[in-house]
Protein backbone atom coordinates (compact mmCIF):
# COMPACT_ATOMS: atom_id res chain seq x y z
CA UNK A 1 3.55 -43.75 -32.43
CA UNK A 2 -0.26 -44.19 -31.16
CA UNK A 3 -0.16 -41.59 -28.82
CA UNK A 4 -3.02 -40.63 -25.79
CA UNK A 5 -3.22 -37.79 -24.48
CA UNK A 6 -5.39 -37.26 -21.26
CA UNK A 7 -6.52 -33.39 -21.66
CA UNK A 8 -5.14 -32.35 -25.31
CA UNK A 9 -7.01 -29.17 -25.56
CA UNK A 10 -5.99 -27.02 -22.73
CA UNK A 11 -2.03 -25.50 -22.55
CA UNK A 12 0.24 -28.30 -22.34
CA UNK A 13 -1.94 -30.75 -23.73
CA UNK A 14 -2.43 -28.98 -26.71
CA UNK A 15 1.34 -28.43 -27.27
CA UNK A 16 1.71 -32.07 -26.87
CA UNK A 17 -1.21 -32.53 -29.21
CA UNK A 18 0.10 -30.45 -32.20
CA UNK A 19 3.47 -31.15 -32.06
CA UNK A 20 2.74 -35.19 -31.86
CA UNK A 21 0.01 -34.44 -35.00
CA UNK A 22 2.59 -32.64 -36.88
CA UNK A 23 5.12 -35.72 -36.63
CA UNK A 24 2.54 -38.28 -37.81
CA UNK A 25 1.22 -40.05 -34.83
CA UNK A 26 -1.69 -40.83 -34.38
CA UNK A 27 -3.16 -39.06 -31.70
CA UNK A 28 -6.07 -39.82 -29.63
CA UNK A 29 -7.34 -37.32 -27.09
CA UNK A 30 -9.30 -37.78 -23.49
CA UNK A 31 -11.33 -35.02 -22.23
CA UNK A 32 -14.87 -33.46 -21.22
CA UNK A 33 -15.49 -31.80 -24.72
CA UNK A 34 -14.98 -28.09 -23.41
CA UNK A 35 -12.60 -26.62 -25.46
CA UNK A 36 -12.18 -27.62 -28.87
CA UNK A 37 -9.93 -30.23 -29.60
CA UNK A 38 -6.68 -29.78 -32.37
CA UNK A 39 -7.02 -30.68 -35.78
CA UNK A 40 -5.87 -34.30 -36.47
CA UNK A 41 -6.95 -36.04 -33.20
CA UNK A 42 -8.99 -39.08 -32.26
CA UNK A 43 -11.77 -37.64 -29.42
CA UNK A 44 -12.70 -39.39 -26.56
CA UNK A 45 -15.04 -37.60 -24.21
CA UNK A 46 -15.10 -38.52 -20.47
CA UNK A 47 -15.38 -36.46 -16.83
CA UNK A 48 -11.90 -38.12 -15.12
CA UNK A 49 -14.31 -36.89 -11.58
CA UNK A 50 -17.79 -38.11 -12.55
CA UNK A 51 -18.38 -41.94 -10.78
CA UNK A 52 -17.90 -43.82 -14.49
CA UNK A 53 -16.33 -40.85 -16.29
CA UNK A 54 -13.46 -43.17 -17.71
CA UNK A 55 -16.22 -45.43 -19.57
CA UNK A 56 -14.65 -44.28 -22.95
CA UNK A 57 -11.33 -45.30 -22.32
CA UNK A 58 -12.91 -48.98 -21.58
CA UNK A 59 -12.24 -49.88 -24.94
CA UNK A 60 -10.06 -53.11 -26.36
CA UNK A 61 -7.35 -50.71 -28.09
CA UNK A 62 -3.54 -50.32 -26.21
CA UNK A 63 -0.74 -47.29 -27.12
CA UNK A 64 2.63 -46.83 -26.97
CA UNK A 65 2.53 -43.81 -24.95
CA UNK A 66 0.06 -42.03 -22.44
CA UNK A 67 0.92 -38.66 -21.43
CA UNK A 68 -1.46 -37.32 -18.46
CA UNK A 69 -1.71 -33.34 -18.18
CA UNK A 70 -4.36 -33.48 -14.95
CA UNK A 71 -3.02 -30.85 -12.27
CA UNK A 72 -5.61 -31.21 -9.69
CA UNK A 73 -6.34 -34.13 -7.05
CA UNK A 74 -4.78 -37.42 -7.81
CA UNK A 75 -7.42 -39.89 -7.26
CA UNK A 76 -8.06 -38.98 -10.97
CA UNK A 77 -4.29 -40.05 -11.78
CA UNK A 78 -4.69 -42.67 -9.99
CA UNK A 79 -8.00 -44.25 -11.60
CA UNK A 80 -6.52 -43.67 -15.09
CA UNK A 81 -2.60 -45.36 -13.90
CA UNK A 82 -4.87 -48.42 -12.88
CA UNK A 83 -7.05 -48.34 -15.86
CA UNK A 84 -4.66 -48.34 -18.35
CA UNK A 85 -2.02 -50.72 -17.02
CA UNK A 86 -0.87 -52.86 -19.15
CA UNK A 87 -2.50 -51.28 -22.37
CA UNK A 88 0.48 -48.88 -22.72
CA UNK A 89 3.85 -48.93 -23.21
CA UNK A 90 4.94 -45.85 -21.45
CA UNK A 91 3.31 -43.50 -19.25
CA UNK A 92 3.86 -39.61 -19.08
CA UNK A 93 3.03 -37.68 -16.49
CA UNK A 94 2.89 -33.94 -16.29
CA UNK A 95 4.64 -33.09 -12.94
CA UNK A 96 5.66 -29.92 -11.35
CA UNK A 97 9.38 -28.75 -9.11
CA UNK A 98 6.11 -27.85 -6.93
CA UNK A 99 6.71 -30.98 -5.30
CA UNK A 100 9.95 -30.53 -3.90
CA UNK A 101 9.92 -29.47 -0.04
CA UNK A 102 9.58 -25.32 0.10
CA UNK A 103 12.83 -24.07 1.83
CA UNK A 104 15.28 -26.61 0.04
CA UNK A 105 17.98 -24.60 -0.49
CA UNK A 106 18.95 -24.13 -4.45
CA UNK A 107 20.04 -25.62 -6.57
CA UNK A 108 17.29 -28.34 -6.82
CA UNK A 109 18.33 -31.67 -8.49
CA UNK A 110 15.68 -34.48 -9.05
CA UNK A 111 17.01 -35.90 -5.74
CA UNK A 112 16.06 -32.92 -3.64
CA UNK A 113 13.39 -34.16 -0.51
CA UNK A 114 9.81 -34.00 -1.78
CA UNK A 115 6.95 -32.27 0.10
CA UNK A 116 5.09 -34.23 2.43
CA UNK A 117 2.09 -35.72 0.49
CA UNK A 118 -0.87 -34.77 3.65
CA UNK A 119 0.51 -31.04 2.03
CA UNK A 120 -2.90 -29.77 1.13
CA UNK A 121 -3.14 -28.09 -2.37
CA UNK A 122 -0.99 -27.72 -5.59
CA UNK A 123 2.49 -29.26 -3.52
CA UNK A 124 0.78 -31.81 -1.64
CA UNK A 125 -1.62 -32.65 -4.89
CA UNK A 126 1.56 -32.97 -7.46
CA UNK A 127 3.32 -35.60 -4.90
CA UNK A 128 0.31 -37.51 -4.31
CA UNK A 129 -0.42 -37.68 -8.24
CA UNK A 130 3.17 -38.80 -8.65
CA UNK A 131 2.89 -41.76 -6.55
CA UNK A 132 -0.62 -42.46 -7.83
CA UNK A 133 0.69 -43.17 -11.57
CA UNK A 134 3.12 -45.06 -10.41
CA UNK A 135 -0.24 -47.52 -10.12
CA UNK A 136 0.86 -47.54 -14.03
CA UNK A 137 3.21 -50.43 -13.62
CA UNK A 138 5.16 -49.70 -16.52
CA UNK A 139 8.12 -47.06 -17.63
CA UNK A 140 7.24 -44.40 -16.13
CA UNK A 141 8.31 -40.83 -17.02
CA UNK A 142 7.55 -37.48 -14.07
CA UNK A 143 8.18 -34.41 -16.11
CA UNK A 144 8.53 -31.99 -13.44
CA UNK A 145 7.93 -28.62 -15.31
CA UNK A 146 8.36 -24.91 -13.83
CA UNK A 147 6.80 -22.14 -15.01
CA UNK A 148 5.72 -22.75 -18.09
CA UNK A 149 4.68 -20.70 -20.70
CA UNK A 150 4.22 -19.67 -24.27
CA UNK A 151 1.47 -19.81 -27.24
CA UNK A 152 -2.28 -20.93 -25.75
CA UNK A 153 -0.96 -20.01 -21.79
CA UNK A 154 -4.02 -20.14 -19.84
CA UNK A 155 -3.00 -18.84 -16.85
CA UNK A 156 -2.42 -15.32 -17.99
CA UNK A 157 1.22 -14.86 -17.03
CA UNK A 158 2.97 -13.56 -19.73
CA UNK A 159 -0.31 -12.61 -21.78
CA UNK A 160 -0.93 -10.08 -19.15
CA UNK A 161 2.16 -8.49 -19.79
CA UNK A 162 2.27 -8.32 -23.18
CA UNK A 163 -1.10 -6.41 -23.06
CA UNK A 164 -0.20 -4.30 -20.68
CA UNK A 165 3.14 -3.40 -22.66
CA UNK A 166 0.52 -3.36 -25.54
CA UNK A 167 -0.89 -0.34 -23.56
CA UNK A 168 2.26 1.41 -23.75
CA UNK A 169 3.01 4.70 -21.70
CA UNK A 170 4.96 4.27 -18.14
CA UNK A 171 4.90 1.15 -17.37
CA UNK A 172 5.77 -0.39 -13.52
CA UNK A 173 8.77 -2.77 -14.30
CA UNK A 174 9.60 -4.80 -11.02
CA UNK A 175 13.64 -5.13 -10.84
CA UNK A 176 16.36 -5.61 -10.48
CA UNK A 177 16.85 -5.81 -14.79
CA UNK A 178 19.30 -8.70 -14.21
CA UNK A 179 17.00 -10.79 -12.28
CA UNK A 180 17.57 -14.21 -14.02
CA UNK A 181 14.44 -16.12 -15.44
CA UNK A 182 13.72 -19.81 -15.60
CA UNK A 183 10.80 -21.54 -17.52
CA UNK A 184 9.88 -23.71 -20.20
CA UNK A 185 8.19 -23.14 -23.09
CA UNK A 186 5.21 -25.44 -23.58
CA UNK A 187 6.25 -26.75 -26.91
CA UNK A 188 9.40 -27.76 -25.79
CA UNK A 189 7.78 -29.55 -22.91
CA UNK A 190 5.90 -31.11 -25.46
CA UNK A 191 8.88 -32.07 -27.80
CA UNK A 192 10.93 -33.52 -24.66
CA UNK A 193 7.93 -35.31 -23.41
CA UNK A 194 7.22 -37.18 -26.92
CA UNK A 195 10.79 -38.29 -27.43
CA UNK A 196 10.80 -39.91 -23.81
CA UNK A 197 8.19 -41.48 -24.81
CA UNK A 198 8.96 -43.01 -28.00
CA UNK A 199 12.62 -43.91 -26.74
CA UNK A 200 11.52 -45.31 -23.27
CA UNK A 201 13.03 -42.41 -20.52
CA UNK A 202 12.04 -43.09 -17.31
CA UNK A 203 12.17 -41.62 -13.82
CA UNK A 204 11.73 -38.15 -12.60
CA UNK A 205 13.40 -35.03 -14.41
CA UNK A 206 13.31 -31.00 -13.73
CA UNK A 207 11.74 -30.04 -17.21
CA UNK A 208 12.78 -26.05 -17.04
CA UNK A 209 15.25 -24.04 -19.48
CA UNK A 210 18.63 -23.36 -17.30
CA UNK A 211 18.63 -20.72 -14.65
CA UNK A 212 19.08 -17.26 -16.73
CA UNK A 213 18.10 -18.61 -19.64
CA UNK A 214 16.23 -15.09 -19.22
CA UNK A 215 16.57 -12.10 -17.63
CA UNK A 216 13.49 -9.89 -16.06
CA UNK A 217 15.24 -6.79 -18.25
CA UNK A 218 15.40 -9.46 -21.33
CA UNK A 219 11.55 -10.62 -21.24
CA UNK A 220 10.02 -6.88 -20.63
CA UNK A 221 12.53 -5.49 -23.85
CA UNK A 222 11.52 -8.00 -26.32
CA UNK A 223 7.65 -8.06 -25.27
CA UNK A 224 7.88 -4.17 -25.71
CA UNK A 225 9.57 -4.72 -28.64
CA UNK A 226 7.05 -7.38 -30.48
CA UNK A 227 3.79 -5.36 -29.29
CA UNK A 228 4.99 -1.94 -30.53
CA UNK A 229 7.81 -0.27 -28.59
CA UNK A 230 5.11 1.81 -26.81
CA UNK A 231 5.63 1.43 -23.30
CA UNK A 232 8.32 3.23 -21.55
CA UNK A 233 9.37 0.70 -18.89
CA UNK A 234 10.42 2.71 -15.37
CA UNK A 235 12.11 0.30 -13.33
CA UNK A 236 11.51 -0.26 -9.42
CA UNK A 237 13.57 -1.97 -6.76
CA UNK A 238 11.31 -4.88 -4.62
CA UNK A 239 11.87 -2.88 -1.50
CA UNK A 240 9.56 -0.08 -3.18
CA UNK A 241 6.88 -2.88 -4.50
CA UNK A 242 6.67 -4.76 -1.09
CA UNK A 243 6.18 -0.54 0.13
CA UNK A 244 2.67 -0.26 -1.84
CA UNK A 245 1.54 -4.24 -1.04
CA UNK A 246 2.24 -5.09 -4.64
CA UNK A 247 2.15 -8.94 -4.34
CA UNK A 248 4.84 -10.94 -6.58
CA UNK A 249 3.99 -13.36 -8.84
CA UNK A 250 0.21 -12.80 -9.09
CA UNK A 251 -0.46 -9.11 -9.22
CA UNK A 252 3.34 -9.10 -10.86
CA UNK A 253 3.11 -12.14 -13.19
CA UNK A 254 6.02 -14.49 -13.38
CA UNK A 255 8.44 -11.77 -11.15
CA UNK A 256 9.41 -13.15 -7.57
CA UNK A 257 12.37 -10.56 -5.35
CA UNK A 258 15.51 -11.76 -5.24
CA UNK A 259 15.65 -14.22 -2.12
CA UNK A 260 14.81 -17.81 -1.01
CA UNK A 261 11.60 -17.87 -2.77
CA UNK A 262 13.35 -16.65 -6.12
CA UNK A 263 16.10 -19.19 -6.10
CA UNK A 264 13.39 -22.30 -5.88
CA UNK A 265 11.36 -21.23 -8.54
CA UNK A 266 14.53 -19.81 -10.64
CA UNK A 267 17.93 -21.80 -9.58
CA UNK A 268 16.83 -25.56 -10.97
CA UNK A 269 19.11 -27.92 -11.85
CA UNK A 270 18.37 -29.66 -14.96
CA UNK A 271 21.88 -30.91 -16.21
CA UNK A 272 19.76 -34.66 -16.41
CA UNK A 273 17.13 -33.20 -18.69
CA UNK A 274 19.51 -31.51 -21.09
CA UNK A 275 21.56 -34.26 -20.88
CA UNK A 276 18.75 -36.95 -22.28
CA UNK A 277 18.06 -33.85 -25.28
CA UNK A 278 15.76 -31.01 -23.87
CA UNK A 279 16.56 -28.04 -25.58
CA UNK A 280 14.75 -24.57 -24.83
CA UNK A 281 13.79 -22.53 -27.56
CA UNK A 282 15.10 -18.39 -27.34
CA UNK A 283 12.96 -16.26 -24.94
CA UNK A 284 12.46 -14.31 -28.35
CA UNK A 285 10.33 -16.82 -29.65
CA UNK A 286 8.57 -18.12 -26.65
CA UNK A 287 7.45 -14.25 -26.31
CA UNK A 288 6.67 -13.34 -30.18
CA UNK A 289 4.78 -16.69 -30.84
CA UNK A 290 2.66 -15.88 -27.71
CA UNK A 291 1.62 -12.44 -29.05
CA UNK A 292 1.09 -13.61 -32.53
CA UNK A 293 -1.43 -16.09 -30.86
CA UNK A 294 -2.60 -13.37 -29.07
CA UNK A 295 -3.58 -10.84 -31.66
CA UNK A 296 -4.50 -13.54 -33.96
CA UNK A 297 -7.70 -14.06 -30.99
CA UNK A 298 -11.20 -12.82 -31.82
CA UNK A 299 -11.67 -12.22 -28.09
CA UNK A 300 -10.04 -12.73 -24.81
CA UNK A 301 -7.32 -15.60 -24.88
CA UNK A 302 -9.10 -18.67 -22.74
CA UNK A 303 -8.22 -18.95 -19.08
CA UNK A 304 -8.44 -21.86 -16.24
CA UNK A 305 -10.94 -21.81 -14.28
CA UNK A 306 -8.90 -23.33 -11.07
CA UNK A 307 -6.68 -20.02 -11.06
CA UNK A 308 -7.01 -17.00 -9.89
CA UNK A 309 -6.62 -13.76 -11.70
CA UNK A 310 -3.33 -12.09 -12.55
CA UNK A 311 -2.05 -8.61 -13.10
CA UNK A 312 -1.71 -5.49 -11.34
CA UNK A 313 -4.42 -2.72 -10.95
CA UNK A 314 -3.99 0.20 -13.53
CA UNK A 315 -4.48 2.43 -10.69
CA UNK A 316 -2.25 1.23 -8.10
CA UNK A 317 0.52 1.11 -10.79
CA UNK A 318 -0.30 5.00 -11.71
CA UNK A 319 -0.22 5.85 -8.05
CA UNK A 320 2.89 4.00 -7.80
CA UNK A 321 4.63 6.26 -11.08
CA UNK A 322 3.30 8.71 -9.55
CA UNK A 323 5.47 8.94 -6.41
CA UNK A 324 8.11 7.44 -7.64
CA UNK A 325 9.01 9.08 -10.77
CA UNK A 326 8.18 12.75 -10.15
């Protein structure tokens, strides 16, 4: 399959790169150059924001699939949708259950109401990219991923944890154990993207692993376990980490409290994508591979500059012990 892949050297579009290398396509890759690109690609260097940043895509060659990573406005989406139309077979692009309207009460099928596209930022920016590659024309497939994470995360989710476990000693573990997980490992985005692609899949699909694929308990044991066994996890109940201001999901990577917010991010339904052959890989691997990559780093693992930063204060969390675990 002749394969291109706008982005290619970031999370995602790496994932998509290697695995579609490793098949034999031939891959050809669209970005501005900042990262170094995977072994076996075609490079094609362009800013998707600059006024004739798409120049290198001008070029008298078609593929059978395009997969589009961008996550920020859609004009960008947009320009590329019109600019290829008609040169591809299929089109691929990299969605988020962002889009569905906060408050929508779980589970959320692919049918669920959207959020209104004047939504400014990440919501109102995945909507408006959807209906901008619809300018494709063609089959079109919205992968509509969750959290996602594994090997080359640049975020910092789970790579913050894993150092920290790394750390070892008492370590602030936000509960309850049994608080059920849902995500997608990047290389299985990858995998389910590339076989739409080849075999046609259209439409809109929730790209996640099944509610409770994980556990809270089940990600902190096995990260403790690949990194060393040196932390000593002490378990705390969300009423004491709302207490001290601790804020979910950023300062406590990946963790949301039990509730309404929980439930969208964690109570998906994606019977349609397991139906047309996604199949999530055990938390076990998602979490060893992403160490290995880890510790296999000269330096600090790369990170997006359109985030902010994740992770909780060393001191906060000592204070926190502290009081709690006299």
């Amino acid at each position: 399959m002749k394969l291109l892949i706008l982005g290619g050297t970031g999370f995602v579009g790496r994932a998509l790169a290697g695995e579609a290398v490793a098949r034999g396509d031939d891959v050809t890759v669209f970005n501005r150059g900042r990262r170094g690109s995977p072994p076996g690609v075609r490079v094609l260097t362009g800013d998707r924001l600059a006024p004739d940043g798409l120049a290198a895509l001008q070029i008298d060659q078609r593929w059978d699939a395009v997969v589009d990573t961008w996550a920020a406005g859609a004009g960008a989406v947009g320009r590329a949708a019109r600019l290829l139309s008609g040169r591809a077979g299929h089109y691929t692009y990299v969605s988020s259950r962002s889009v569905y309207r906060w408050g929508t009460p779980a589970p959320l099928t692919e049918q669920a109401p959207l959020a209104d596209p004047r939504e400014p930022g990440y919501a109102g920016d995945k909507v408006r990219g959807e209906h901008a590659a619809a300018e494709f024309g063609g089959p079109l497939l919205l992968a509509r991923a969750g959290l996602i994470l594994g090997p080359h995360e640049d975020v910092g989710r789970l790579p913050w944890w894993l150092h920290r476990l790394a750390r070892g000693g008492p370590t602030l573990a936000p509960g309850p154990r049994i608080l059920p997980l849902q995500y997608i490992d990047a290389r299985d985005l990858a995998i389910f993207i590339l076989d739409a692609g080849r075999s046609g899949l259209s439409g809109a699909y929730n790209v996640v692993s099944e509610p409770g694929h994980t556990t809270m308990g089940e990600l902190l044991d096995i990260g403790n376990q690949v990194t060393g066994g040196r932390a000593q996890l002490r378990w705390v109940d969300p009423q004491v980490v709302d207490r001290y201001g601790i804020q979910p999901w950023t300062q406590l990577p990946i963790w949301l409290p039990p509730g309404p917010d929980h439930d969208f991010l964690h109570r998906g339904d994606v019977s349609k994508a397991l139906a047309a052959g996604l199949r999530p890989r055990p938390v076990y691997d998602t979490v060893a591979d992403t160490w290995q990559w880890l510790s296999s780093l000269p330096g600090d693992a790369p990170r997006r500059t359109d985030r902010g930063e994740v992770g909780l204060d060393a001191a906060l969390e000592a204070k926190v012990l502290a009081e709690q675990f006299r």
